[in-house]
N, C-alpha and C. Protein backbone atom coordinates (compact mmCIF):
# COMPACT_ATOMS: atom_id res chain seq x y z
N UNK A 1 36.99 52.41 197.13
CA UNK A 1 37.17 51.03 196.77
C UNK A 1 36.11 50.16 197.43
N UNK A 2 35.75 50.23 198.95
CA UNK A 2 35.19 50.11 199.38
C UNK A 2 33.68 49.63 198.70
N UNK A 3 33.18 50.82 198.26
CA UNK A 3 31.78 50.88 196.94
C UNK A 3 31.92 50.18 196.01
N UNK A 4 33.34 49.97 195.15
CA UNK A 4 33.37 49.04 194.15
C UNK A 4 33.17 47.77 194.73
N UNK A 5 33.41 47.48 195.77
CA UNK A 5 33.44 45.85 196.06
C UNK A 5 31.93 45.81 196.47
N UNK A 6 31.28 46.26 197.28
CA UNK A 6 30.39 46.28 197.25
C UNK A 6 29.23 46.46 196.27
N UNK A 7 29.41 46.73 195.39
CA UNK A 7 28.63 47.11 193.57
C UNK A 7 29.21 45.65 193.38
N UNK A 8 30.24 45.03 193.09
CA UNK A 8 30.36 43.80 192.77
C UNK A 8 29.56 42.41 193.62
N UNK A 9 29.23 42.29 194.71
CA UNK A 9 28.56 42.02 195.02
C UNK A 9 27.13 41.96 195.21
N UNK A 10 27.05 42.82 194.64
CA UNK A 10 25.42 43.40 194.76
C UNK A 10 25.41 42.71 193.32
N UNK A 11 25.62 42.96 192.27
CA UNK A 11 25.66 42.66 190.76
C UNK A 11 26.01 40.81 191.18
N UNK A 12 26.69 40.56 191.47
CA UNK A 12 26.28 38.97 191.70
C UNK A 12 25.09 38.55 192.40
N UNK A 13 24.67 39.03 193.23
CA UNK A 13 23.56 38.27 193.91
C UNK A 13 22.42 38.67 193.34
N UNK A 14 22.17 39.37 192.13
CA UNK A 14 20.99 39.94 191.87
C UNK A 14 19.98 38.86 191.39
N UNK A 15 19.08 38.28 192.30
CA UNK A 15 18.08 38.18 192.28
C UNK A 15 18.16 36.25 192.16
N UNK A 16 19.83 35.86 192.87
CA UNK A 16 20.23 34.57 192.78
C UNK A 16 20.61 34.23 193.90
N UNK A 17 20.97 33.21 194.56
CA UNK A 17 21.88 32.58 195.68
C UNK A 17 23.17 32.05 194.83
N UNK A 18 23.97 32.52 195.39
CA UNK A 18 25.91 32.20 194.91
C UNK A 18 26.37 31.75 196.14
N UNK A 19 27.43 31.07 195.98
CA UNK A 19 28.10 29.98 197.02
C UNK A 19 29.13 31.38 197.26
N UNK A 20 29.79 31.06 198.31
CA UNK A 20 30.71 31.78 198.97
C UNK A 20 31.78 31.32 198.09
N UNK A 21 32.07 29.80 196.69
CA UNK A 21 33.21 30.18 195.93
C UNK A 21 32.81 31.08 194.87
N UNK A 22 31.63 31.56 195.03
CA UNK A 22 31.17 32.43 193.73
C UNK A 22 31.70 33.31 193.91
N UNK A 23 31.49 33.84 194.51
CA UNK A 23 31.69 35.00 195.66
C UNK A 23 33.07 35.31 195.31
N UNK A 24 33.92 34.92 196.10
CA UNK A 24 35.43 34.71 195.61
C UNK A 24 36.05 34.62 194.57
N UNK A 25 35.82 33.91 194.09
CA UNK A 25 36.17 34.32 192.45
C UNK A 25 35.51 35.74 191.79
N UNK A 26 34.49 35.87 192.14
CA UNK A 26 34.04 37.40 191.33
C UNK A 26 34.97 38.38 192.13
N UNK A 27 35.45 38.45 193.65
CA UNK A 27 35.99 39.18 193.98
C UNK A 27 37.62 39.38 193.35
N UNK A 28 37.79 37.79 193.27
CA UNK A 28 39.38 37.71 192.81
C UNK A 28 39.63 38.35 191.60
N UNK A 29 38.09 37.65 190.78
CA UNK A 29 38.78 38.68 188.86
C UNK A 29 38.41 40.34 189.27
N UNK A 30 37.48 40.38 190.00
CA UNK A 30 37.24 42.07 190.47
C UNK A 30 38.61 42.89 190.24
N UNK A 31 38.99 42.33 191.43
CA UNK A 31 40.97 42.44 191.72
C UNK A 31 41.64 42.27 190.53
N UNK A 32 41.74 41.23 190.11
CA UNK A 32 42.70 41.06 188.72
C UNK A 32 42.40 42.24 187.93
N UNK A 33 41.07 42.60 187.73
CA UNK A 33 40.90 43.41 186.52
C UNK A 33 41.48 44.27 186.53
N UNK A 34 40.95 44.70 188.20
CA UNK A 34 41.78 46.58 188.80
C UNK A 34 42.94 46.69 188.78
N UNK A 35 43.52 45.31 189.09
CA UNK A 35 44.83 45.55 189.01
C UNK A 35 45.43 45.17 188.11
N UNK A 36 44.76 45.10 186.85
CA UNK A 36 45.43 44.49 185.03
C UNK A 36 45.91 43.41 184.84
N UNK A 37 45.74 42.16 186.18
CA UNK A 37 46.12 40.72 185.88
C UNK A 37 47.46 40.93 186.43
N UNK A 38 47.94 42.02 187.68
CA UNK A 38 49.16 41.47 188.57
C UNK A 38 48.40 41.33 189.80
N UNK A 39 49.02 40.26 189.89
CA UNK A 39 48.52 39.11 191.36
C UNK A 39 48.55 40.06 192.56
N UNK A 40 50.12 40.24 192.65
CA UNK A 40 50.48 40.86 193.72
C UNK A 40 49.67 41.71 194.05
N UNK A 41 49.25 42.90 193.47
CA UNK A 41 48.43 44.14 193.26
C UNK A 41 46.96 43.61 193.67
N UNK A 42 46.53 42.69 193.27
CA UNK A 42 45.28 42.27 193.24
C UNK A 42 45.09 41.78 195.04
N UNK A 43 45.98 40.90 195.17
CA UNK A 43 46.20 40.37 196.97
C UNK A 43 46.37 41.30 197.68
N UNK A 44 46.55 42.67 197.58
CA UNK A 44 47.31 43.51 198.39
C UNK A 44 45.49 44.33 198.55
N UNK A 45 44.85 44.96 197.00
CA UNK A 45 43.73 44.74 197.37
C UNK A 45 42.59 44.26 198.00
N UNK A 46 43.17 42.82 197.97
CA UNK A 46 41.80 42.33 199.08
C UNK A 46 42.52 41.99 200.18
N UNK A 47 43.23 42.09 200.71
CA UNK A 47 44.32 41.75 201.92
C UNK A 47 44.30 40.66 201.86
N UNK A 48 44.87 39.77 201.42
CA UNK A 48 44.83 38.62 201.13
C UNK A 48 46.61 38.16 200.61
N UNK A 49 46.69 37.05 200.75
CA UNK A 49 48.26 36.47 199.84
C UNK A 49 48.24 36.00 198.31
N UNK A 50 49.26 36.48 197.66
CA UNK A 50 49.49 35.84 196.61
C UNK A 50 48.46 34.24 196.56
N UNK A 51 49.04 33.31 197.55
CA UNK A 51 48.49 32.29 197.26
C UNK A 51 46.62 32.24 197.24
N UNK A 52 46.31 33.14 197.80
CA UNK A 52 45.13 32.69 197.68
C UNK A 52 44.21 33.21 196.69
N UNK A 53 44.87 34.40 195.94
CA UNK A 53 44.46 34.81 194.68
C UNK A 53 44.50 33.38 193.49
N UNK A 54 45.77 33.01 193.83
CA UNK A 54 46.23 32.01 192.77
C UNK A 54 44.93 30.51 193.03
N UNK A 55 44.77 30.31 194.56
CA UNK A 55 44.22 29.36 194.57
C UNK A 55 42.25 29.56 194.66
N UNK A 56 41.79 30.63 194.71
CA UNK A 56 40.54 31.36 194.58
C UNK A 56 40.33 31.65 192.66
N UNK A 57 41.35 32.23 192.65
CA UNK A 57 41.23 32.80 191.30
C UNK A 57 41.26 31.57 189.94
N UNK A 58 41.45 30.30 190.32
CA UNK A 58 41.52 29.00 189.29
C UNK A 58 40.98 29.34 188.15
N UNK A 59 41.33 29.81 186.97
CA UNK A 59 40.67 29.82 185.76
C UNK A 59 39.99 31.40 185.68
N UNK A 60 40.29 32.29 186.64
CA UNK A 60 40.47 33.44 186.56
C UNK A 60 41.02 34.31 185.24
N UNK A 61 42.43 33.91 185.68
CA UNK A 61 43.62 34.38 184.74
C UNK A 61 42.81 33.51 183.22
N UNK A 62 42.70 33.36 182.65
CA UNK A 62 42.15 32.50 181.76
C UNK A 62 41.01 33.57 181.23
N UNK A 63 40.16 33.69 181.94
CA UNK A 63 38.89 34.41 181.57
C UNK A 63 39.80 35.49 181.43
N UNK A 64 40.44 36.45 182.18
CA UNK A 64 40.93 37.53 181.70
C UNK A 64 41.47 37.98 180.45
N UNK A 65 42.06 36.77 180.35
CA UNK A 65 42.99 36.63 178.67
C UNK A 65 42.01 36.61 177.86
N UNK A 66 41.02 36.02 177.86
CA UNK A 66 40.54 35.63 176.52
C UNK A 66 38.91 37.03 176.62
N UNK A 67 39.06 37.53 178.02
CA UNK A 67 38.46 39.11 177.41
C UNK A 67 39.53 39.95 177.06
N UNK A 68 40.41 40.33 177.49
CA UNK A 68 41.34 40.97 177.11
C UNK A 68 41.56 40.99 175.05
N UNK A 69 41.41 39.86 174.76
CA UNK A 69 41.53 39.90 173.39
C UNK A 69 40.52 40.20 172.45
């Protein structure tokens, strides 16, 4: 898992400067994805709380849905 987060990061910064909320959010949908859009699952991944998926992830859940379809 470890490598995946790290491949996700690497794939954001390529060849840009991203803010540390960039950052976070790519990590949060990272999470969502792996974990199919349950929160819980996703927070437990990054050691993190529910809330801060919910409050990192803003418009997350959103993008998911509308790849998902």
């Amino acid at each position: 898992m470890q490598e995946e987060i790290v491949r996700v990061i690497a794939h954001l910064s390529e060849g840009q400067i991203h803010t540390l909320r960039d950052t976070r959010r790519a990590m949060v949908r990272w999470a969502l994805e792996r974990a199919q859009g349950n929160v819980s699952h996703a927070a437990q991944l990054l050691g993190v709380s529910r809330g801060t998926i919910y409050r990192y992830g803003r418009g997350v859940e959103a993008h998911l849905a509308k790849t998902a379809t």
